[in-house]
Protein backbone atom coordinates (compact mmCIF):
# COMPACT_ATOMS: atom_id res chain seq x y z
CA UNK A 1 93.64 120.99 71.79
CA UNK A 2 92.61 121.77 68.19
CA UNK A 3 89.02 122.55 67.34
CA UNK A 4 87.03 119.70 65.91
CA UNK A 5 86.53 119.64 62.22
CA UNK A 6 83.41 121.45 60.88
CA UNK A 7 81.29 117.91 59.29
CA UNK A 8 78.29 117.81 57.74
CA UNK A 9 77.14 113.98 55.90
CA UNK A 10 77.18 114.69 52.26
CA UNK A 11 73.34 114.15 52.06
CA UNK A 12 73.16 117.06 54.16
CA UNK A 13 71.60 116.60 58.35
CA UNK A 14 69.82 117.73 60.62
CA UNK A 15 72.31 119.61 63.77
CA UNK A 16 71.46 121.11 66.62
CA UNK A 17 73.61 124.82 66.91
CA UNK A 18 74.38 126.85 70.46
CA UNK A 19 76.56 129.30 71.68
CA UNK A 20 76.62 131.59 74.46
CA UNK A 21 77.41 135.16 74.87
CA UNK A 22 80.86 136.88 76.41
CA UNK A 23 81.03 135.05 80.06
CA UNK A 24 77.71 134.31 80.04
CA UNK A 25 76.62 137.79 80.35
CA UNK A 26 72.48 138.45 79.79
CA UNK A 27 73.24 140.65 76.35
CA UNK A 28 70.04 138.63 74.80
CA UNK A 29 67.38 139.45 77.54
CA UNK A 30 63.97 139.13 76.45
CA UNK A 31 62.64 142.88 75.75
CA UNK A 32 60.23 144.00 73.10
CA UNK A 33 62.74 145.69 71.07
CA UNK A 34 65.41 142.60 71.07
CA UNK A 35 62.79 139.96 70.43
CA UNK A 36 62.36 141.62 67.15
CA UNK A 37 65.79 141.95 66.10
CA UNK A 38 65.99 138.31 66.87
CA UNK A 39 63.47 137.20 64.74
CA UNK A 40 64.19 139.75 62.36
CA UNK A 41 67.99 138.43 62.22
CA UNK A 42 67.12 134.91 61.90
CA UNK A 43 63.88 135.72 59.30
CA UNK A 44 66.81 137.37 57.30
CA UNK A 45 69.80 134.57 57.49
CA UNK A 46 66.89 132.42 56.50
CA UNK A 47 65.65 133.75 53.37
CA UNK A 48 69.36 134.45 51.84
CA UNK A 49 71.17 130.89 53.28
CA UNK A 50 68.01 128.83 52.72
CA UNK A 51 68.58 126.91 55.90
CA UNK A 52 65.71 124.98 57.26
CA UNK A 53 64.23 125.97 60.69
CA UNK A 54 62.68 123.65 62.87
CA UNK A 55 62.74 124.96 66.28
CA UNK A 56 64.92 127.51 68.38
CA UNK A 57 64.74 129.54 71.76
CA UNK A 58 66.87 132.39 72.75
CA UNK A 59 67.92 132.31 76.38
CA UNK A 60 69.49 135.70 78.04
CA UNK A 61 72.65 134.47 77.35
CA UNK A 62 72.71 131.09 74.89
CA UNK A 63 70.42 129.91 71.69
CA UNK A 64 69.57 126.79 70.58
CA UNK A 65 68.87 126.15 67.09
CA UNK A 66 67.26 122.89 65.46
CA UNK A 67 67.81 123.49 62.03
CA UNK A 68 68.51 121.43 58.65
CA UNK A 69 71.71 122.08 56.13
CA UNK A 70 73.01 121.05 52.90
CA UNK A 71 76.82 121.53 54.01
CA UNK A 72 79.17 122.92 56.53
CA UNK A 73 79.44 126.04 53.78
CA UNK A 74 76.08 126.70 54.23
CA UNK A 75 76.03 126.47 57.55
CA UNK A 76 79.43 128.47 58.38
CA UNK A 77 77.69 131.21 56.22
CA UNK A 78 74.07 131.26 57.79
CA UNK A 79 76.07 131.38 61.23
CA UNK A 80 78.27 134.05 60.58
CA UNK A 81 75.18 136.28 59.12
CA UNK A 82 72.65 135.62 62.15
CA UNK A 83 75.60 135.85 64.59
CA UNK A 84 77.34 139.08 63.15
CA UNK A 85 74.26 140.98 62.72
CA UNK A 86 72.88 139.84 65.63
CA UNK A 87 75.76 140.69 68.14
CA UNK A 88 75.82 144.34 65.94
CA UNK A 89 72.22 144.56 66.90
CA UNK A 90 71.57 143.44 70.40
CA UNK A 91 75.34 145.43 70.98
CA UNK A 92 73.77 148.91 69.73
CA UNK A 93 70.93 148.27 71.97
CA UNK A 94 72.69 147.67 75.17
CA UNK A 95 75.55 149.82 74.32
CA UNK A 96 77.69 146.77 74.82
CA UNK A 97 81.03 147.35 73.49
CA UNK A 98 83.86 144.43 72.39
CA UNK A 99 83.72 140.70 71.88
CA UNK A 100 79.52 139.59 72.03
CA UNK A 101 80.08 135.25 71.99
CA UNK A 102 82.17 133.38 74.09
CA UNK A 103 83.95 131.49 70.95
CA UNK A 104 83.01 130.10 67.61
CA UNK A 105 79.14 128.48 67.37
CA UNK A 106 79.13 124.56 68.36
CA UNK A 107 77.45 122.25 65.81
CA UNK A 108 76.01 118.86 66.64
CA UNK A 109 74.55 116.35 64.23
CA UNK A 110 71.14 115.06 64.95
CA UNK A 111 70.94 111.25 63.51
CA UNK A 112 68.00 110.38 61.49
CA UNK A 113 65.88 108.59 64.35
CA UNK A 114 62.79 109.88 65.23
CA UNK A 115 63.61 109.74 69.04
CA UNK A 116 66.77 111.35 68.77
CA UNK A 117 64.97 113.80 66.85
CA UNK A 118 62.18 114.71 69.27
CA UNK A 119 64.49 114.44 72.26
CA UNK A 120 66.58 117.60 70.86
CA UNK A 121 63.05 119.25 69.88
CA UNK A 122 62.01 118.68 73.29
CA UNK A 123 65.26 119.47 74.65
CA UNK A 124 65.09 123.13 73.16
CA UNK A 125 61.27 123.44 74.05
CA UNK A 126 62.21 122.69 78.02
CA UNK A 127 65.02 125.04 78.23
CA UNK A 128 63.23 128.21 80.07
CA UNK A 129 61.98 125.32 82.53
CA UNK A 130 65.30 123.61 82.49
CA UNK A 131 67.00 126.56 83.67
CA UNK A 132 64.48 127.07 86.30
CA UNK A 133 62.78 130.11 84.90
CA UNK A 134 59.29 129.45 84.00
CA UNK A 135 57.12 127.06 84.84
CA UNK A 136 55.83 126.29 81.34
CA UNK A 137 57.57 126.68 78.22
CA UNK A 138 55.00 129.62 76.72
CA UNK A 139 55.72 131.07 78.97
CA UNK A 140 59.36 132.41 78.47
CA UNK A 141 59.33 135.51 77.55
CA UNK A 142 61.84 135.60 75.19
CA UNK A 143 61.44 134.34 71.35
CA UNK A 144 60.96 131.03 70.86
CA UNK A 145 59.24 128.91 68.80
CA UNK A 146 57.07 127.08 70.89
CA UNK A 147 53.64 129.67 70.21
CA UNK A 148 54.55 128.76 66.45
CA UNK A 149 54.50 125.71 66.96
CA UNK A 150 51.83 125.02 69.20
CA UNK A 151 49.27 127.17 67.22
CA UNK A 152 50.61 128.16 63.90
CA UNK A 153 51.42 131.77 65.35
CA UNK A 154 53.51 133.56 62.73
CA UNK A 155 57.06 134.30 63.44
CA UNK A 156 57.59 138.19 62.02
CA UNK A 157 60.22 140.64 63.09
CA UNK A 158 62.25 143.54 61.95
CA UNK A 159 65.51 143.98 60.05
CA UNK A 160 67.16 147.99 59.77
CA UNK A 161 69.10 148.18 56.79
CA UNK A 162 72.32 150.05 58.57
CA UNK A 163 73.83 150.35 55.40
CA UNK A 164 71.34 152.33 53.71
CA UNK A 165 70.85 154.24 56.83
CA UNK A 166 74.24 155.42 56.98
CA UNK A 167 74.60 156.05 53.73
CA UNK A 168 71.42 158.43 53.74
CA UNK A 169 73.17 160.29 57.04
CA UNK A 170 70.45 159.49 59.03
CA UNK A 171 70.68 159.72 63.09
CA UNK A 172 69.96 156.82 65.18
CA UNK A 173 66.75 158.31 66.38
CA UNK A 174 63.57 155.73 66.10
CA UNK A 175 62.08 158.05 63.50
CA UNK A 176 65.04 158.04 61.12
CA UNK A 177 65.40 154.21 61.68
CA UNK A 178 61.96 153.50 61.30
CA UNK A 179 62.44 154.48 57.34
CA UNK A 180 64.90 151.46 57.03
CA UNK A 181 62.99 148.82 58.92
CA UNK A 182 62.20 145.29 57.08
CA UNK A 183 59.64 143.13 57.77
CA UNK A 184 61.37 139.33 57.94
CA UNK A 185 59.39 136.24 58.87
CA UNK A 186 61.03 133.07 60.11
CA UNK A 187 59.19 129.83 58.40
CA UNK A 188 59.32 126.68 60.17
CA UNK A 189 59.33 123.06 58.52
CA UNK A 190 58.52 119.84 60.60
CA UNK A 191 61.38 118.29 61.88
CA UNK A 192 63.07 115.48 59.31
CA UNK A 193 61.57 112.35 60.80
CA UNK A 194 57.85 114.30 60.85
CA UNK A 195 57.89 115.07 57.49
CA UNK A 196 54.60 114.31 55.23
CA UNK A 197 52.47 114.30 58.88
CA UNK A 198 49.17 115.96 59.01
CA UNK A 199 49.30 119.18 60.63
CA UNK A 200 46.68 118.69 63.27
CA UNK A 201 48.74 115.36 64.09
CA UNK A 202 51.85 117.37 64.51
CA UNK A 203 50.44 119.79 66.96
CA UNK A 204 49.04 117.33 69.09
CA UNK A 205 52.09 115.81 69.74
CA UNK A 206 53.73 118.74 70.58
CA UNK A 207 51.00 119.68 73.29
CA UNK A 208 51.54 116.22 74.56
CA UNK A 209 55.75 117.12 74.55
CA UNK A 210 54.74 120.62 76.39
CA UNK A 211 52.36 119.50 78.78
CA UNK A 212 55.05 116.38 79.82
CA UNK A 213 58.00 119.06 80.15
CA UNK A 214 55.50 120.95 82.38
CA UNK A 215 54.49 117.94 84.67
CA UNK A 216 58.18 117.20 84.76
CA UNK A 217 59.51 120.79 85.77
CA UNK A 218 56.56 120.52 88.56
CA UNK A 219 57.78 116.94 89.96
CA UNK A 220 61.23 118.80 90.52
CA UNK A 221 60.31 122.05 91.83
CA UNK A 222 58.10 119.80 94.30
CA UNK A 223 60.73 117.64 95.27
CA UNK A 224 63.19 120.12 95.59
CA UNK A 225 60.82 122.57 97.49
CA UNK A 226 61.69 125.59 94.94
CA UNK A 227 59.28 127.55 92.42
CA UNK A 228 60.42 129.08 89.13
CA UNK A 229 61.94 132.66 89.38
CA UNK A 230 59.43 133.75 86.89
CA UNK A 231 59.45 136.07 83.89
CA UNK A 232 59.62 139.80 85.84
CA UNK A 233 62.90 138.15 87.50
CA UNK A 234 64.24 137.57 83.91
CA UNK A 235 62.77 141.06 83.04
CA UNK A 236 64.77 142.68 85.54
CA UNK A 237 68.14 141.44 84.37
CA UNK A 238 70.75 143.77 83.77
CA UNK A 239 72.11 142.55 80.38
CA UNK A 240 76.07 143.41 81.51
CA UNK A 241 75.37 140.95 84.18
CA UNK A 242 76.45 137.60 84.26
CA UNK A 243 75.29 134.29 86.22
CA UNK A 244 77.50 133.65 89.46
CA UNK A 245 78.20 130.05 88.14
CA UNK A 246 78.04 128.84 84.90
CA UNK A 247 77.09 125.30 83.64
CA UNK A 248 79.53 124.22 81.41
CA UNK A 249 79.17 120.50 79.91
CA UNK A 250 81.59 119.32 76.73
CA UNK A 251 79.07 119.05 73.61
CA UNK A 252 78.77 115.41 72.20
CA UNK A 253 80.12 114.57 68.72
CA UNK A 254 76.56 113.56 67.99
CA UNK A 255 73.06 113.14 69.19
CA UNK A 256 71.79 109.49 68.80
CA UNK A 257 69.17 107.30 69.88
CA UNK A 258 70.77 104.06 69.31
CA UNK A 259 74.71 102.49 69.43
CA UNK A 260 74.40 101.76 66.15
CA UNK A 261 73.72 105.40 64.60
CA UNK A 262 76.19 106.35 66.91
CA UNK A 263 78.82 103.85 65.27
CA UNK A 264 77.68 105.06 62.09
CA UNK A 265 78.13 108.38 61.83
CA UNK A 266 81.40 108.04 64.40
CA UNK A 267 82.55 105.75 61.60
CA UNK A 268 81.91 108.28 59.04
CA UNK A 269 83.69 111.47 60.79
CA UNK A 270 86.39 109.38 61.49
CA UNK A 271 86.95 108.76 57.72
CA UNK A 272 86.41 112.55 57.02
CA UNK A 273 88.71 113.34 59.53
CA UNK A 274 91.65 110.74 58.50
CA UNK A 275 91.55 112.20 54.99
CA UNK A 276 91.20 115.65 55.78
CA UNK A 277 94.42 115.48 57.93
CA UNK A 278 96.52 112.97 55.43
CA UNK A 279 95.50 115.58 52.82
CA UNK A 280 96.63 118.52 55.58
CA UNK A 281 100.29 116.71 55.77
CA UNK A 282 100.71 116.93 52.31
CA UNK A 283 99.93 120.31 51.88
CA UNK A 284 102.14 121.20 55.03
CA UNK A 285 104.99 119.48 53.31
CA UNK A 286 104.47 122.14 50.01
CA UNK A 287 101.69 120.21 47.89
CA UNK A 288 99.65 123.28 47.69
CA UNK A 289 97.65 121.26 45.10
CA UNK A 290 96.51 118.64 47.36
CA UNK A 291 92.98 117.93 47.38
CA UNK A 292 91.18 117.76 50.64
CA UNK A 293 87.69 115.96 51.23
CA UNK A 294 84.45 117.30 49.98
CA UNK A 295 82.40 119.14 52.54
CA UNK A 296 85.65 120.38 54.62
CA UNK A 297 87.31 123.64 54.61
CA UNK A 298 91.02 123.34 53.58
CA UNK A 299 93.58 125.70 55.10
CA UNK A 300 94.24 128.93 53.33
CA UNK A 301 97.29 129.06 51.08
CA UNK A 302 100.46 131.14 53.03
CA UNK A 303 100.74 134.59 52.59
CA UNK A 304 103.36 135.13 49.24
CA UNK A 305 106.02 137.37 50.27
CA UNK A 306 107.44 140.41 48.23
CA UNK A 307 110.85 138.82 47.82
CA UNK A 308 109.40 135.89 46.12
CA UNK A 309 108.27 137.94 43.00
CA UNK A 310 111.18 140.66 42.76
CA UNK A 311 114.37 139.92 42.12
């Protein structure tokens, strides 16, 4: 089965992004060192894609981002920046050698509604608890935006500039690399549907979302007579391990609060995805001039053999 098309609504959306590392392997364990790179990745793919960032956490081995794009372009090239350098970075520091992420990133479009909105927010706020980590989403140890959120905590970390470090033939040592380090910040906007709210508003109802995920990851642990493994137990990790099971779930076309934005945007990937494959046949059949929908990515034109230009 084919991959689905990349689609972003020409006005631009909100999606929710994830992927997970090599078989699930811990390679992104929490640690004073990653956490920075991680911020200091993201600060970075930031500033030079212009995404907007509303909320993300960092599991030990998964994200979740909640961000905003213009197009599939920009987000294809914001992706490949944060998840290149990121895999280079967290690599080098667990001396982790070959393929980092289990396959391409998955993108899911976040419909306009407010509760579809909040449920993804509060879906990437809960995932520490979720996974039966921490009792209380502040407290993963791992970044995440929650603190940011919650308090207006500023979101700085580090960048090395590798290229500049190898060109100056400078060892890997933390003194050399400490000449190249960059300090990147990660900005955060209100989600879409929270736009133009007061900021002491906002806040509120995000202690209100953390203390309900709290009461709600106590109900469970109660009922199910378990406790959260707690942050030294994520600490401890070996990141070349991996989880003995692995949830798996297929990932939704979209995320909607209602049937009706669900028929909506259905309706228009469907269209997207009619033309982009009518305009596909064509080009298959030698129309190399075909044009394919705005927003999508056409196929790259066949390699042009030496024959074909000598006689």
């Amino acid at each position: 089965m084919g991959r689905r098309l990349r689609y972003i609504p020409p006005e631009g959306c909100l999606v929710e992004v994830t992927n997970r590392t090599i078989q699930g392997r811990f390679l992104l364990r929490p640690g004073r060192k990653l956490n920075k790179v991680v911020v200091g990745v993201l600060g970075r793919a930031q500033r030079l894609y212009g995404v907007e960032v509303h909320a993300f956490v960092v599991m030990s081995n998964h994200f979740h981002l909640l961000i905003s794009v213009k197009s599939a372009l920009q987000l294809a090239r914001f992706m490949a920046y944060f998840q290149g350098n990121l895999a280079k970075e967290a690599g080098r520091l667990h001396r982790w050698h070959g393929p980092f992420w289990h396959r391409r990133y998955q993108h899911v479009v976040v419909s306009e509604e407010e509760r579809a909105q909040v449920d993804r927010l509060r879906y990437i706020l809960a995932n520490g608890c979720k996974e039966g980590l921490v009792a209380s989403p502040p407290e993963w140890p791992g970044v995440s935006s929650v603190q940011a959120l919650l308090h207006g905590t500023e979101l700085k970390g580090e960048w090395v500039d590798r290229t500049r470090q190898r060109h100056a033939s400078v060892g890997e040592g933390v003194d050399g690399a400490s000449r190249f380090r960059e300090r990147e910040v990660v900005s955060l906007t209100p989600l879409p549907c929270w736009r133009g709210r007061e900021s002491n508003l906002l806040r509120k109802q995000l202690r209100e979302l953390v203390a309900a995920i709290e009461a709600e990851t106590e109900a469970r642990h109660l009922a199910e007579g378990t406790k959260p493994q707690g942050v030294t137990h994520v600490l401890l990790q070996d990141p070349h391990d991996k989880p003995m099971r692995s949830k798996r779930s297929p990932a939704p076309l979209f995320h909607c609060a209602s049937k009706a934005a669900h028929d909506l945007l259905k309706g228009a990937y469907a269209a997207f995805n009619h033309a982009f494959r009518e305009a596909a046949r064509r080009w298959q059949r030698g129309d190399l001039d075909t044009e394919f929908p705005a927003g999508a990515f056409p196929p790259p034109l066949p390699f042009q053999h030496l024959s074909q230009f000598t006689g």
